[in-house]
PDB file of N, CA and C in Angstrom:
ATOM      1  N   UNK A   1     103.040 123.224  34.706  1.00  0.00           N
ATOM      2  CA  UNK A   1     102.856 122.989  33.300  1.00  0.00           C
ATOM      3  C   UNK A   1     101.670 122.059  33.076  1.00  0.00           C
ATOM      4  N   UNK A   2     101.063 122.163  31.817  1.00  0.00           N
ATOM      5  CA  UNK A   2      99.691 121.319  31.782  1.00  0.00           C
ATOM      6  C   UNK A   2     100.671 119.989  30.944  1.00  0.00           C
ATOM      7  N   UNK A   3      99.618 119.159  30.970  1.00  0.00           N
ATOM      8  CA  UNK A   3     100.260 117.262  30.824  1.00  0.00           C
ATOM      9  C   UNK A   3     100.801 117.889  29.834  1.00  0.00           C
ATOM     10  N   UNK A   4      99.955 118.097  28.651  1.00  0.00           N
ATOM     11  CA  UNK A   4     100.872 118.032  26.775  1.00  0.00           C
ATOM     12  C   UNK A   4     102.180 118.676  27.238  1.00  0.00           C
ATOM     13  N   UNK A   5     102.147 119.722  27.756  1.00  0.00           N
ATOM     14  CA  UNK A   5     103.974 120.018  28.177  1.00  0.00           C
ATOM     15  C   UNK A   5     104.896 119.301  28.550  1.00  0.00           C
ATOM     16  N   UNK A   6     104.630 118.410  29.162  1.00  0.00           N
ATOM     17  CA  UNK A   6     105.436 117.484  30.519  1.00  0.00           C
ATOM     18  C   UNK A   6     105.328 116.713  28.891  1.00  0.00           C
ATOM     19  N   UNK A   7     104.801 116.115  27.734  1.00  0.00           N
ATOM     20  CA  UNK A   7     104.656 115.173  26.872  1.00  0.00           C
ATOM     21  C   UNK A   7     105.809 115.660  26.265  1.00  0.00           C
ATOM     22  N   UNK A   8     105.771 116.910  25.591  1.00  0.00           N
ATOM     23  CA  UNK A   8     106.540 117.696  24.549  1.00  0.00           C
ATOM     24  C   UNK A   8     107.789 118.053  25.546  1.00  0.00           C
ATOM     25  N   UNK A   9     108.303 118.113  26.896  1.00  0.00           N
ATOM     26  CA  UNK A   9     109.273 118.231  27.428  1.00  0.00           C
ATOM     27  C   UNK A   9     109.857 116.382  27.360  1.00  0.00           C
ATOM     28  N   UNK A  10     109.126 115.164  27.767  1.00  0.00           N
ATOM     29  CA  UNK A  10     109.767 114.088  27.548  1.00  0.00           C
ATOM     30  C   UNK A  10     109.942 113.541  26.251  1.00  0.00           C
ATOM     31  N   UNK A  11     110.030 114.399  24.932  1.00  0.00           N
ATOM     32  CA  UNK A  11     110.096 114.259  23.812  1.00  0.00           C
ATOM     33  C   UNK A  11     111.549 114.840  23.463  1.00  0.00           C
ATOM     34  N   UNK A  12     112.066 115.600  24.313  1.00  0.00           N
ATOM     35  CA  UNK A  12     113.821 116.270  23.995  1.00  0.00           C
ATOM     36  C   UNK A  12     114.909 115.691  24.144  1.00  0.00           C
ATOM     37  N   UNK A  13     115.572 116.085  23.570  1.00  0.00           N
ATOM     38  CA  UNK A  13     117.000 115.159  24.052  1.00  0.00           C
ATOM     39  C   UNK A  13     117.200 116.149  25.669  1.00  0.00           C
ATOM     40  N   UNK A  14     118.209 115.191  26.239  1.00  0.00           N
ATOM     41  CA  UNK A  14     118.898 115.780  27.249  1.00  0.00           C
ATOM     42  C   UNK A  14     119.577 117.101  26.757  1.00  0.00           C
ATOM     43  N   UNK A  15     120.081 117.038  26.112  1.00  0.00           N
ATOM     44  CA  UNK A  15     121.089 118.811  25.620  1.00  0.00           C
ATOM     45  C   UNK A  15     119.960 119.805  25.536  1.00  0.00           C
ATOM     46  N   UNK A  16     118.862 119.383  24.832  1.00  0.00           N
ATOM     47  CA  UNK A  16     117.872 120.664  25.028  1.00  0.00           C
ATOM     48  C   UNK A  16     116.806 120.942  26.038  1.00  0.00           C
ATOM     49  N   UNK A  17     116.859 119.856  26.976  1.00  0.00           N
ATOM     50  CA  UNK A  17     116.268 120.188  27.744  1.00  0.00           C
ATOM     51  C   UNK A  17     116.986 121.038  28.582  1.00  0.00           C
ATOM     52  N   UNK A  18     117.930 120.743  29.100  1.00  0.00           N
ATOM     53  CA  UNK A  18     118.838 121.483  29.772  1.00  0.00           C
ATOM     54  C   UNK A  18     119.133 122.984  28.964  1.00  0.00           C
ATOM     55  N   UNK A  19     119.119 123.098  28.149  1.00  0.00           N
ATOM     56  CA  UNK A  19     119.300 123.995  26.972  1.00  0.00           C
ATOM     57  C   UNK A  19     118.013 124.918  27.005  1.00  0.00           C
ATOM     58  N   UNK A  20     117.013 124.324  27.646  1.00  0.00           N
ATOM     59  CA  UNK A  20     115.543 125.630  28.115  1.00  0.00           C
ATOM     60  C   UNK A  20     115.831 125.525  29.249  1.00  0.00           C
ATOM     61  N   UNK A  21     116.267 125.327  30.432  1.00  0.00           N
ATOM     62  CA  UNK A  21     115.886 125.620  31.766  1.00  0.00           C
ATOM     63  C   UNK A  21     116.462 127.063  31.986  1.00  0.00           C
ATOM     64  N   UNK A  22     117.249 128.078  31.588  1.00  0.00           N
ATOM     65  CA  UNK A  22     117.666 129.404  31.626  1.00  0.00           C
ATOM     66  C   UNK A  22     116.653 130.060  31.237  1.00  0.00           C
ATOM     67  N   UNK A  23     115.729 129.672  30.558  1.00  0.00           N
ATOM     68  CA  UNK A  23     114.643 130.435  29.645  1.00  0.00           C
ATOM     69  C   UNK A  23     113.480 130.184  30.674  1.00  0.00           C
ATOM     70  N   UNK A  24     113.279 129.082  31.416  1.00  0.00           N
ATOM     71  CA  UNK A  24     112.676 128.569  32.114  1.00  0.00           C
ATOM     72  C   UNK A  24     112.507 129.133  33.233  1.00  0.00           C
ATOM     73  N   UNK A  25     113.606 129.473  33.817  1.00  0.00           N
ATOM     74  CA  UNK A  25     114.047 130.206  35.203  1.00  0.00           C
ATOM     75  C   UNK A  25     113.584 131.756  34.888  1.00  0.00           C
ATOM     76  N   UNK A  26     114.194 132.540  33.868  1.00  0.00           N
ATOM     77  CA  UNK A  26     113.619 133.556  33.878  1.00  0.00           C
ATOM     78  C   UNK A  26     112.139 133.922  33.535  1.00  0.00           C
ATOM     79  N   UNK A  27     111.300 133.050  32.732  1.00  0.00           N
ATOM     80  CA  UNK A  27     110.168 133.150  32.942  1.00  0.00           C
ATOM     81  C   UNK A  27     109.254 133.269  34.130  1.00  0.00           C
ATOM     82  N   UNK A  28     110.084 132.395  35.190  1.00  0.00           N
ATOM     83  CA  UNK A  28     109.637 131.986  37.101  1.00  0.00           C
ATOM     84  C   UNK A  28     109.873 133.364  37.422  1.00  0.00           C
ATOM     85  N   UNK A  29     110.949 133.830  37.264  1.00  0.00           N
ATOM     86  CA  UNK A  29     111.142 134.970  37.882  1.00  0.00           C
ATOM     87  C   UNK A  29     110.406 136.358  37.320  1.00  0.00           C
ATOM     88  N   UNK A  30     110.088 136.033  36.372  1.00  0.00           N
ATOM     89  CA  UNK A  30     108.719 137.252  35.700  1.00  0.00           C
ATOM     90  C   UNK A  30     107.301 136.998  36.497  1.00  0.00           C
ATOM     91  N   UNK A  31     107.063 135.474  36.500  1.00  0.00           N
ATOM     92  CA  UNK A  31     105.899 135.441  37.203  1.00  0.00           C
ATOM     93  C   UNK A  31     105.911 135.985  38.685  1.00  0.00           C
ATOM     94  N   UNK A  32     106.725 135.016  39.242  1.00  0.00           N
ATOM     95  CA  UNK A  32     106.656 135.461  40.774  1.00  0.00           C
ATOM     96  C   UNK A  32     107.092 137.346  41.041  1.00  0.00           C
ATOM     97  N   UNK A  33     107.316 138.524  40.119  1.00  0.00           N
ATOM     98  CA  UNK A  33     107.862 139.389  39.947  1.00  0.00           C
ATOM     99  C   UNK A  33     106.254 139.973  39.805  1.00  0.00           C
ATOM    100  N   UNK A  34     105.886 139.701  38.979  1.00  0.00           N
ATOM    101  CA  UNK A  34     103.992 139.963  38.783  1.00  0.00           C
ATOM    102  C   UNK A  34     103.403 139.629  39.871  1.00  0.00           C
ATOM    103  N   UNK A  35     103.777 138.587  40.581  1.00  0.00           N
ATOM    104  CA  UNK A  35     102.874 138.198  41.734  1.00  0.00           C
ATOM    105  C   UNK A  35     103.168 139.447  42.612  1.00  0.00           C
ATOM    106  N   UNK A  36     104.324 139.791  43.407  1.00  0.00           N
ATOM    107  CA  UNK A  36     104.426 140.308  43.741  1.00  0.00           C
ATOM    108  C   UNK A  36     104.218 141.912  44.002  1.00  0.00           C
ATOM    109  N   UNK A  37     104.171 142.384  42.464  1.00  0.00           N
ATOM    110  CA  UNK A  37     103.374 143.649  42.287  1.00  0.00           C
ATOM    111  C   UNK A  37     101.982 143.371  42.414  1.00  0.00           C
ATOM    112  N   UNK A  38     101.474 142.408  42.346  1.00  0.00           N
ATOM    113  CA  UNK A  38      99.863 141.965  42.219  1.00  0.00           C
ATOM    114  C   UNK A  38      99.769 142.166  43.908  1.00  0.00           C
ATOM    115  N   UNK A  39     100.477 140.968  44.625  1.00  0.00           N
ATOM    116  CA  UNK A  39     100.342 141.611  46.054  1.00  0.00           C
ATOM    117  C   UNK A  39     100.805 143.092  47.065  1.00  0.00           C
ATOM    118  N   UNK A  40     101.642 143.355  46.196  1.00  0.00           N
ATOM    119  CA  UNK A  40     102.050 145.099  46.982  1.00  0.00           C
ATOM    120  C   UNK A  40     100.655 145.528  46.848  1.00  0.00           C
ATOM    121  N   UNK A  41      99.542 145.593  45.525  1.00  0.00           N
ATOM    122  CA  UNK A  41      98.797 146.312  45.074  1.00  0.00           C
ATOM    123  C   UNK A  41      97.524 146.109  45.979  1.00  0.00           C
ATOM    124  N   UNK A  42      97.230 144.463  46.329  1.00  0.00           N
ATOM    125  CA  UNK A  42      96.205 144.223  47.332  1.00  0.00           C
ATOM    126  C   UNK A  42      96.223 144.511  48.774  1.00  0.00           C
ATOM    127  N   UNK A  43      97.634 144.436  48.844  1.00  0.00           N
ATOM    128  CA  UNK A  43      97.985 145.499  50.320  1.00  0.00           C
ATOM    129  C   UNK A  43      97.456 146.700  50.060  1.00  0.00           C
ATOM    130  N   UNK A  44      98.573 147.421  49.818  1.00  0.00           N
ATOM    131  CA  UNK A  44      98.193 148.750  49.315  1.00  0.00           C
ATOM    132  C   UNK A  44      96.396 148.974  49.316  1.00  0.00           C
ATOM    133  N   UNK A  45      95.864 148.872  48.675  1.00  0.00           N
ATOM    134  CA  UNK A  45      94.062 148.763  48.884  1.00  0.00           C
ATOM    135  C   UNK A  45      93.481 148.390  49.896  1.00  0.00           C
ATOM    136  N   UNK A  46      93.985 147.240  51.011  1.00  0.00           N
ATOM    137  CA  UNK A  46      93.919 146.394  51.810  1.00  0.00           C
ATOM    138  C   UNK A  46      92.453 145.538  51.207  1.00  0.00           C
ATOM    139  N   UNK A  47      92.698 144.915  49.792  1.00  0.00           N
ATOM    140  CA  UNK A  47      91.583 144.625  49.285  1.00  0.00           C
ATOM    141  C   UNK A  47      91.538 143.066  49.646  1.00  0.00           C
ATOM    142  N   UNK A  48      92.165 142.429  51.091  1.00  0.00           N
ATOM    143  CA  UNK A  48      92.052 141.171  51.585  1.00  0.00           C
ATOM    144  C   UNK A  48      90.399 141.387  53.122  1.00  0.00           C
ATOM    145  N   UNK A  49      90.621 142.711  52.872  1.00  0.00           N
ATOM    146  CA  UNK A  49      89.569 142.807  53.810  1.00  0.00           C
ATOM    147  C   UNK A  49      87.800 142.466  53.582  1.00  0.00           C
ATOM    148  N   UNK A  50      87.989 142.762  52.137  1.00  0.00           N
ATOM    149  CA  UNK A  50      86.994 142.694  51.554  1.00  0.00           C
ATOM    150  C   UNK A  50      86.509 141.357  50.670  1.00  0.00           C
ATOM    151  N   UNK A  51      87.365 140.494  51.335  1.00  0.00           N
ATOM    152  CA  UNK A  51      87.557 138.995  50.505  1.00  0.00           C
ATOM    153  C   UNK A  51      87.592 138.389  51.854  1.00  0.00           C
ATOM    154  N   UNK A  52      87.250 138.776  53.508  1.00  0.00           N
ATOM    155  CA  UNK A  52      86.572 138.308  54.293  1.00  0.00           C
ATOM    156  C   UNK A  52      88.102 137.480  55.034  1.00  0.00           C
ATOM    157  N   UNK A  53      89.215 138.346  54.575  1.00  0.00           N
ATOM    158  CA  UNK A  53      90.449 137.848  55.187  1.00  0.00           C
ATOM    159  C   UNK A  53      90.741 138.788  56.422  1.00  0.00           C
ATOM    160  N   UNK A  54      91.020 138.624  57.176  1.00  0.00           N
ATOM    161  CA  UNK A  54      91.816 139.677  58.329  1.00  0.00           C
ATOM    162  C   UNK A  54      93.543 140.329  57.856  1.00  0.00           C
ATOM    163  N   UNK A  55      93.781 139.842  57.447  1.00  0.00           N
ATOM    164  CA  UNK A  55      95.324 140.108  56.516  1.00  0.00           C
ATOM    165  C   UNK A  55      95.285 139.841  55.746  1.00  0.00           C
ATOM    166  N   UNK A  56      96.609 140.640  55.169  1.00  0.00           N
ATOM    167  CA  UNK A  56      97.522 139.830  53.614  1.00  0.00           C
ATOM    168  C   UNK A  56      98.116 138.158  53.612  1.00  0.00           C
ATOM    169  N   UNK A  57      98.340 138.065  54.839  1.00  0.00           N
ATOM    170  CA  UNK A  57      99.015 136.799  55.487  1.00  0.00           C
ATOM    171  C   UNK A  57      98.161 135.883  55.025  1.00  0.00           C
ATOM    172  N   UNK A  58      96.354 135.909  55.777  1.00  0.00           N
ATOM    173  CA  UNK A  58      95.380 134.886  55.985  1.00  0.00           C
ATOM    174  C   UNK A  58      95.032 134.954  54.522  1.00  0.00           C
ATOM    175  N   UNK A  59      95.079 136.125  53.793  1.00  0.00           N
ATOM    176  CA  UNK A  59      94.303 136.405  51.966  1.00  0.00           C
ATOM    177  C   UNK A  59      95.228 135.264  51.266  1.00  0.00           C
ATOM    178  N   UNK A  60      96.606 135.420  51.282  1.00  0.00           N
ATOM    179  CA  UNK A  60      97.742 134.582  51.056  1.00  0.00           C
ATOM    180  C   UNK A  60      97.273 132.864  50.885  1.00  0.00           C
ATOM    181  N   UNK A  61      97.224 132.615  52.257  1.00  0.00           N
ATOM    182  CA  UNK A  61      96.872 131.314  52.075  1.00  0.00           C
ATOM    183  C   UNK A  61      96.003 130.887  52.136  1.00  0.00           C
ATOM    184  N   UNK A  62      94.564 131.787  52.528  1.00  0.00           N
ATOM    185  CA  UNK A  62      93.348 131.103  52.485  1.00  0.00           C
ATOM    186  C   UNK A  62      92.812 131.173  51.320  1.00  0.00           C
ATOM    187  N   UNK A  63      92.837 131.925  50.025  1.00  0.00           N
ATOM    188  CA  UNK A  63      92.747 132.752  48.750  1.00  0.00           C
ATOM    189  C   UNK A  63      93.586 132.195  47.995  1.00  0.00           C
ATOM    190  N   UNK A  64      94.782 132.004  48.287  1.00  0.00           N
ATOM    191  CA  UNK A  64      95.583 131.819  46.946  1.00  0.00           C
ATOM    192  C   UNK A  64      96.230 130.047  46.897  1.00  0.00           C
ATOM    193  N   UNK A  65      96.148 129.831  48.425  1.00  0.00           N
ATOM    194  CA  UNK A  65      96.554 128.674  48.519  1.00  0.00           C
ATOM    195  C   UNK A  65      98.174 128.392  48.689  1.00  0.00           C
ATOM    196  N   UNK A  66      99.315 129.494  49.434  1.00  0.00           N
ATOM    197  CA  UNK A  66     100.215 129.516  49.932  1.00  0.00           C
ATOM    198  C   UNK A  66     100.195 128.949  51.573  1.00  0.00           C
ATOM    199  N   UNK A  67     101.886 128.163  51.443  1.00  0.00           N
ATOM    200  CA  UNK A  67     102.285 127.665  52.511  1.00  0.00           C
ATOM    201  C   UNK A  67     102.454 129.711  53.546  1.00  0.00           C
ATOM    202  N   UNK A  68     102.981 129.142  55.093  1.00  0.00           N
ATOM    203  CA  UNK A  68     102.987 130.175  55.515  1.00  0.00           C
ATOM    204  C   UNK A  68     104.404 130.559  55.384  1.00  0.00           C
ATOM    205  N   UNK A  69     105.022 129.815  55.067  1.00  0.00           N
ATOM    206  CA  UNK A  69     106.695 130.240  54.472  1.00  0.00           C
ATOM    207  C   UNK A  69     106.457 131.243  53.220  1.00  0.00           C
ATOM    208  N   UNK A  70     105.737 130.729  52.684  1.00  0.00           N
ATOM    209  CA  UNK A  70     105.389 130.992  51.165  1.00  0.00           C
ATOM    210  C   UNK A  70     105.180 132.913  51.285  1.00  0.00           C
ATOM    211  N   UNK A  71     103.958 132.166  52.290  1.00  0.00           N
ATOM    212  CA  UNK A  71     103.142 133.563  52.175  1.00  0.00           C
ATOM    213  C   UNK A  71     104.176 134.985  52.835  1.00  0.00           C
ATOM    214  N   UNK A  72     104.748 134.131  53.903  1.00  0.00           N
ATOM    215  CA  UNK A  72     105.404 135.679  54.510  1.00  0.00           C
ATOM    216  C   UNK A  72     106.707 136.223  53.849  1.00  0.00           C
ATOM    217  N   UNK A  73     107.220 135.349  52.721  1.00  0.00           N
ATOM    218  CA  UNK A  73     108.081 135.519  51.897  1.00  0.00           C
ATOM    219  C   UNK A  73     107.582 136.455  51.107  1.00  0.00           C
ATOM    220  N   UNK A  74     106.356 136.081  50.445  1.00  0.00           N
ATOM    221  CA  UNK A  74     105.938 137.278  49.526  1.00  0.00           C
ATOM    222  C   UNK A  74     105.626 138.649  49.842  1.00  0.00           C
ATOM    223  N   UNK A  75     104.970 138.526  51.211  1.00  0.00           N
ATOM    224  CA  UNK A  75     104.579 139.998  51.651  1.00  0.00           C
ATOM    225  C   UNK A  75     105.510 140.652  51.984  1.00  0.00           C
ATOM    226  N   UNK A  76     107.055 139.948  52.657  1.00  0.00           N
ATOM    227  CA  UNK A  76     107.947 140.910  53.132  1.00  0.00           C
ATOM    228  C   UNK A  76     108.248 141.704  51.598  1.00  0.00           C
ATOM    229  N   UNK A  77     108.617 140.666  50.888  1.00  0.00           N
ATOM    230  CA  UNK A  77     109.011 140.995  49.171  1.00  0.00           C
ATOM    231  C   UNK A  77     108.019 142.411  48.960  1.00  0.00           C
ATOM    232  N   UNK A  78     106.794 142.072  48.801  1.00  0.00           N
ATOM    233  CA  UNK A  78     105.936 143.004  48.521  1.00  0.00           C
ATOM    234  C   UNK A  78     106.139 144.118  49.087  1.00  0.00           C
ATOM    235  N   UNK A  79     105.747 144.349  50.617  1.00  0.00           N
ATOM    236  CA  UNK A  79     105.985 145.543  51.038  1.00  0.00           C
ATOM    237  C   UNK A  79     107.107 146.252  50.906  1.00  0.00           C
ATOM    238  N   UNK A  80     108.238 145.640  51.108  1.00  0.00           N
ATOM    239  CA  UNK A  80     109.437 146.676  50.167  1.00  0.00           C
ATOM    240  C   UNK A  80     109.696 146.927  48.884  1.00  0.00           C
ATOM    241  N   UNK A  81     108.482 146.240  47.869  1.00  0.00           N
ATOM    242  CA  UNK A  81     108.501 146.845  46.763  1.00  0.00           C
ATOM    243  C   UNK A  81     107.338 148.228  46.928  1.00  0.00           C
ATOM    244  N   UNK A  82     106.420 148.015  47.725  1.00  0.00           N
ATOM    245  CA  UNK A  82     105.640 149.231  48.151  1.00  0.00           C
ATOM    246  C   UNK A  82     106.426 150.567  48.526  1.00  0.00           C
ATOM    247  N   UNK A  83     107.723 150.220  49.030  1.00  0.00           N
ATOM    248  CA  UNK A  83     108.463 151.310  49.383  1.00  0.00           C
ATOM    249  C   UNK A  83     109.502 151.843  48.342  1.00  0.00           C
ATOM    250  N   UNK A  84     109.887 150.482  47.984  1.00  0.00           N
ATOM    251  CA  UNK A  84     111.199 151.124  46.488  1.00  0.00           C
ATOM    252  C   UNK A  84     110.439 150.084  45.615  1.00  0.00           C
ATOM    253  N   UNK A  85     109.791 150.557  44.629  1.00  0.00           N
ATOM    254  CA  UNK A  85     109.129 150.463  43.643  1.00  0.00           C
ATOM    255  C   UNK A  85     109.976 149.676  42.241  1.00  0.00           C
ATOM    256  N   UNK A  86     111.270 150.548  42.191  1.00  0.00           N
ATOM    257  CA  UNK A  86     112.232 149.455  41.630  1.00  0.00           C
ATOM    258  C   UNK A  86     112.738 148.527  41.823  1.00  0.00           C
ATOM    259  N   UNK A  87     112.500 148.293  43.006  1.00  0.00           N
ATOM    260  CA  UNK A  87     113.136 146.791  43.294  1.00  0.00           C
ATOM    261  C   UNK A  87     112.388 145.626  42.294  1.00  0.00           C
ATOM    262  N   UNK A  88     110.936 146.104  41.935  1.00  0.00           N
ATOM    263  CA  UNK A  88     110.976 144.936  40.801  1.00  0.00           C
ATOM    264  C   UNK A  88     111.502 145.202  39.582  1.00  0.00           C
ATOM    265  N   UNK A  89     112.039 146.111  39.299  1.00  0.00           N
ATOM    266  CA  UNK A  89     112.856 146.301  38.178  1.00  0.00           C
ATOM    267  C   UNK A  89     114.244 146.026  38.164  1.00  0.00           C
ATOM    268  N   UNK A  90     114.680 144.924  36.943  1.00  0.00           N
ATOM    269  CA  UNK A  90     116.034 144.412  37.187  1.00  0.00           C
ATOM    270  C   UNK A  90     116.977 144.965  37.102  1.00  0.00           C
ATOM    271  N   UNK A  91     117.176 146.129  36.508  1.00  0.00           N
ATOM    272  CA  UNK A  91     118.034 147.296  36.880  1.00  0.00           C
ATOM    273  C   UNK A  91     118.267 148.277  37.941  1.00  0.00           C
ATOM    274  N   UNK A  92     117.045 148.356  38.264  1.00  0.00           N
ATOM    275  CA  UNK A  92     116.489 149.433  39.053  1.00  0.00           C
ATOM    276  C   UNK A  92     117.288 148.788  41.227  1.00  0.00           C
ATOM    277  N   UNK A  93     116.920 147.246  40.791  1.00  0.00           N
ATOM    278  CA  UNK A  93     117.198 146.681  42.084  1.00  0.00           C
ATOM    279  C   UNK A  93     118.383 146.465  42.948  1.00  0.00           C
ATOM    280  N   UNK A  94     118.912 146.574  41.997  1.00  0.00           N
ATOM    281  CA  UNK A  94     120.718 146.469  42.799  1.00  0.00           C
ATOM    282  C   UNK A  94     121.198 148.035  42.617  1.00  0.00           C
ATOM    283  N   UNK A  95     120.746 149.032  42.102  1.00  0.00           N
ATOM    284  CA  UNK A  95     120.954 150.153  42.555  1.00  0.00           C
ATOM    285  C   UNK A  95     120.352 150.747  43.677  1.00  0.00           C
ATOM    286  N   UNK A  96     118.748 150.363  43.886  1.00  0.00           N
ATOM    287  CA  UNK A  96     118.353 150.581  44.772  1.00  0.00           C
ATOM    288  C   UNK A  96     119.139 150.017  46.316  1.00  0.00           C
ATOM    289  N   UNK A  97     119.406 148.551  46.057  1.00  0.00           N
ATOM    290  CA  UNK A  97     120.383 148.130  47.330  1.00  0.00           C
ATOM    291  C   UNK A  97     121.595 149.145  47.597  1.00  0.00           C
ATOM    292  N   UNK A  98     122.624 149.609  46.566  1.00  0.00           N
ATOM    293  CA  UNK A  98     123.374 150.196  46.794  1.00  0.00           C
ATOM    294  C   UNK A  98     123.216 152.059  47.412  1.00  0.00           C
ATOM    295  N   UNK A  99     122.088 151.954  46.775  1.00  0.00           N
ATOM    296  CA  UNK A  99     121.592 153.442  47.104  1.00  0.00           C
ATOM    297  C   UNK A  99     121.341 153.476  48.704  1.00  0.00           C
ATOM    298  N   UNK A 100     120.735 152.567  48.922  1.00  0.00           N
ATOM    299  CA  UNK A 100     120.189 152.313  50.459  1.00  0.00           C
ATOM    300  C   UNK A 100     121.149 151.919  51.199  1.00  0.00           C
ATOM    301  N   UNK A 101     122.548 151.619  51.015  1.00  0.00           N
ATOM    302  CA  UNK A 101     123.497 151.534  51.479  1.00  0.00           C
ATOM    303  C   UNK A 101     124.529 152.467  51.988  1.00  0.00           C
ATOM    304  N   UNK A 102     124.461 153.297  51.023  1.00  0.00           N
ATOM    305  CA  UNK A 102     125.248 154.691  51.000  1.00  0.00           C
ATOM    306  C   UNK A 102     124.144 155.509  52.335  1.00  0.00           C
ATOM    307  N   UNK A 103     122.938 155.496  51.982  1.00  0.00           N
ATOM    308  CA  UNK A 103     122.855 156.450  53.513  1.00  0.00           C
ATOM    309  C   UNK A 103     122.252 155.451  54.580  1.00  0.00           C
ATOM    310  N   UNK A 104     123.291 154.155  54.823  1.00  0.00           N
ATOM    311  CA  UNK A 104     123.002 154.089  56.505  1.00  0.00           C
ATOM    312  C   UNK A 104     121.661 152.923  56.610  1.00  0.00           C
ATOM    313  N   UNK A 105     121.215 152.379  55.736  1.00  0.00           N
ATOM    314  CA  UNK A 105     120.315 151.288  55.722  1.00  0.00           C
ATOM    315  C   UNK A 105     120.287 150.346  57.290  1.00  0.00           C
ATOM    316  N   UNK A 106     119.310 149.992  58.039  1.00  0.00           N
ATOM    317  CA  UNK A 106     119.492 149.103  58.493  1.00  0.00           C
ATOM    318  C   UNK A 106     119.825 147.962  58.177  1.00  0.00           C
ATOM    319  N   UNK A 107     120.314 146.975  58.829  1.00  0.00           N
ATOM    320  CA  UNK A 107     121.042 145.541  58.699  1.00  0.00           C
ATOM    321  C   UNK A 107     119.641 144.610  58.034  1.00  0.00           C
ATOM    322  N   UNK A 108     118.214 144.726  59.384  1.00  0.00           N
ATOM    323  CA  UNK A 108     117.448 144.151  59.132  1.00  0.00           C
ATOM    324  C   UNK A 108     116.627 144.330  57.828  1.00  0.00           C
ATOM    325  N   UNK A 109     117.040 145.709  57.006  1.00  0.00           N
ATOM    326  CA  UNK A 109     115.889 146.134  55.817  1.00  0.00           C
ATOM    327  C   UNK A 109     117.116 145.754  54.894  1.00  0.00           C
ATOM    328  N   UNK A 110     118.115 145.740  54.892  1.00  0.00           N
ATOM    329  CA  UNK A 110     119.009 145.276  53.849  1.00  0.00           C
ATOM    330  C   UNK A 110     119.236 143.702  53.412  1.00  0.00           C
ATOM    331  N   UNK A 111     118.955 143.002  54.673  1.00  0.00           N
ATOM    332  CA  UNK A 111     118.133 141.537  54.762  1.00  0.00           C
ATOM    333  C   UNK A 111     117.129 141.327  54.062  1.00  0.00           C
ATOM    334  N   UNK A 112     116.574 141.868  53.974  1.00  0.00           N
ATOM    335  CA  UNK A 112     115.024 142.131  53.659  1.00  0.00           C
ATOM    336  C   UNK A 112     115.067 141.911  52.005  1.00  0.00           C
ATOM    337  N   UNK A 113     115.601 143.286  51.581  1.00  0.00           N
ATOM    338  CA  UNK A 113     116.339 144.298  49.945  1.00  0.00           C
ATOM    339  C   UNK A 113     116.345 142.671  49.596  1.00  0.00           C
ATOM    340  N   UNK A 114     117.980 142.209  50.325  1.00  0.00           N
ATOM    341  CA  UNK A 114     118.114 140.962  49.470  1.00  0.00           C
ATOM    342  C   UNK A 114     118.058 140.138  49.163  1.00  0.00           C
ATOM    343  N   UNK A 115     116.750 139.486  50.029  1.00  0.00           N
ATOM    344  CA  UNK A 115     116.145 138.506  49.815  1.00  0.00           C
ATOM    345  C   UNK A 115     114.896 138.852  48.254  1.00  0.00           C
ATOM    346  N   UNK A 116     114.666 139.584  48.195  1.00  0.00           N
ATOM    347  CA  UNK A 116     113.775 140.139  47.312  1.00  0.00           C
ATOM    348  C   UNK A 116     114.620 140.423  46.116  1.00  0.00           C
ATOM    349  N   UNK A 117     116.142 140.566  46.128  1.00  0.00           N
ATOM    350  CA  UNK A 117     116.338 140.405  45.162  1.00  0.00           C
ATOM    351  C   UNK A 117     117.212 139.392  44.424  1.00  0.00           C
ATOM    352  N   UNK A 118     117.058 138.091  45.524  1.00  0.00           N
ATOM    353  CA  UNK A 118     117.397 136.631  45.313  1.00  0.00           C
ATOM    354  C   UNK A 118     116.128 136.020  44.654  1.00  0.00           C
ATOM    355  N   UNK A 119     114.688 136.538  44.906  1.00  0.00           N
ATOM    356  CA  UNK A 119     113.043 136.017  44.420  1.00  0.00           C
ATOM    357  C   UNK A 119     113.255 137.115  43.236  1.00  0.00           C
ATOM    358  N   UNK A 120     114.106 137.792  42.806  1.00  0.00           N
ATOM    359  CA  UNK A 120     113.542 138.369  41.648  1.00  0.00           C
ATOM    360  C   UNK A 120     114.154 139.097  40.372  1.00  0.00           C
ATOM    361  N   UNK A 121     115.645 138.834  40.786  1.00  0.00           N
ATOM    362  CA  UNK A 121     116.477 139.511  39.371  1.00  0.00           C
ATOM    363  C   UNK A 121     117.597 137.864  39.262  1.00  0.00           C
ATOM    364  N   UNK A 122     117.574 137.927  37.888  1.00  0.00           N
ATOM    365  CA  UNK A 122     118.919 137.078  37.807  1.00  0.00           C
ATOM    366  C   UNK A 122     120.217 137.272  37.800  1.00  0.00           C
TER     367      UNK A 122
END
C-alpha cells in the first residue's frame, strides 16, 4: 500500500478495520491469480529467454524480484494452470480437483492442484 493508505487505514476504528480485511484478502487473491496467468503466459512463450534469463525460475527472481520459495511456488501454480486452465477460475477449480480425481490423478499432481488452490480460491 502507498503511505496515504497506511494514513487512511490508521484513521479506523478497530471494528472496521477488521471489517476490510475479507475484502482485503480477496483482492490478494485476484492479484496473485493475475500474476499467475501473467506467468503461465511468459512460460508458455518462454519470453524469459529473451529478457536474458535462462528460466522462468532465474526471470522470477532476477526480473521480478522473488524469493526462491516465492518463485517456485508460482511456477509450479502456473504450470498447472497451463494444463487446467480453470484452475484459475473459482469455480472452475475445485471441480477441476475433483475431476482429476475420479480418473486416477497422481498423489504428487494432486499436491500440486492443491496447493494452487490454497494461492487462489477462497
Amino acid at each position: 500500500m502507498v503511505d496515504t493508505d497506511m494514513l487512511t487505514l490508521s484513521q479506523l476504528s478497530d471494528r472496521e478495520l477488521l471489517a476490510r480485511l475479507p475484502e482485503a484478502r480477496a483482492a490478494e487473491r485476484t492479484a496473485i491469480a493475475q500474476m499467475i496467468a501473467y506467468l503461465a503466459e511468459v512460460d508458455h512463450r518462454r519470453l524469459c529467454l529473451g529478457e536474458a534469463c535462462s528460466s522462468l525460475f532465474s526471470f522470477c527472481m532476477q526480473r521480478l524480484g522473488y524469493s526462491e520459495n516465492e518463485a517456485q511456488k508460482r511456477i509450479r501454480v502456473a504450470r498447472v494452470c497451463q494444463r487446467l486452465p480453470q484452475v484459475l477460475e473459482r469455480r472452475g477449480a475445485k471441480a477441476a480437483l475433483e475431476a482429476l480425481r475420479h480418473r486416477g490423478m497422481k498423489p504428487e499432481v494432486e499436491q500440486l492442484l492443491r496447493a494452487a488452490l490454497v494461492m487462489l480460491v477462497p
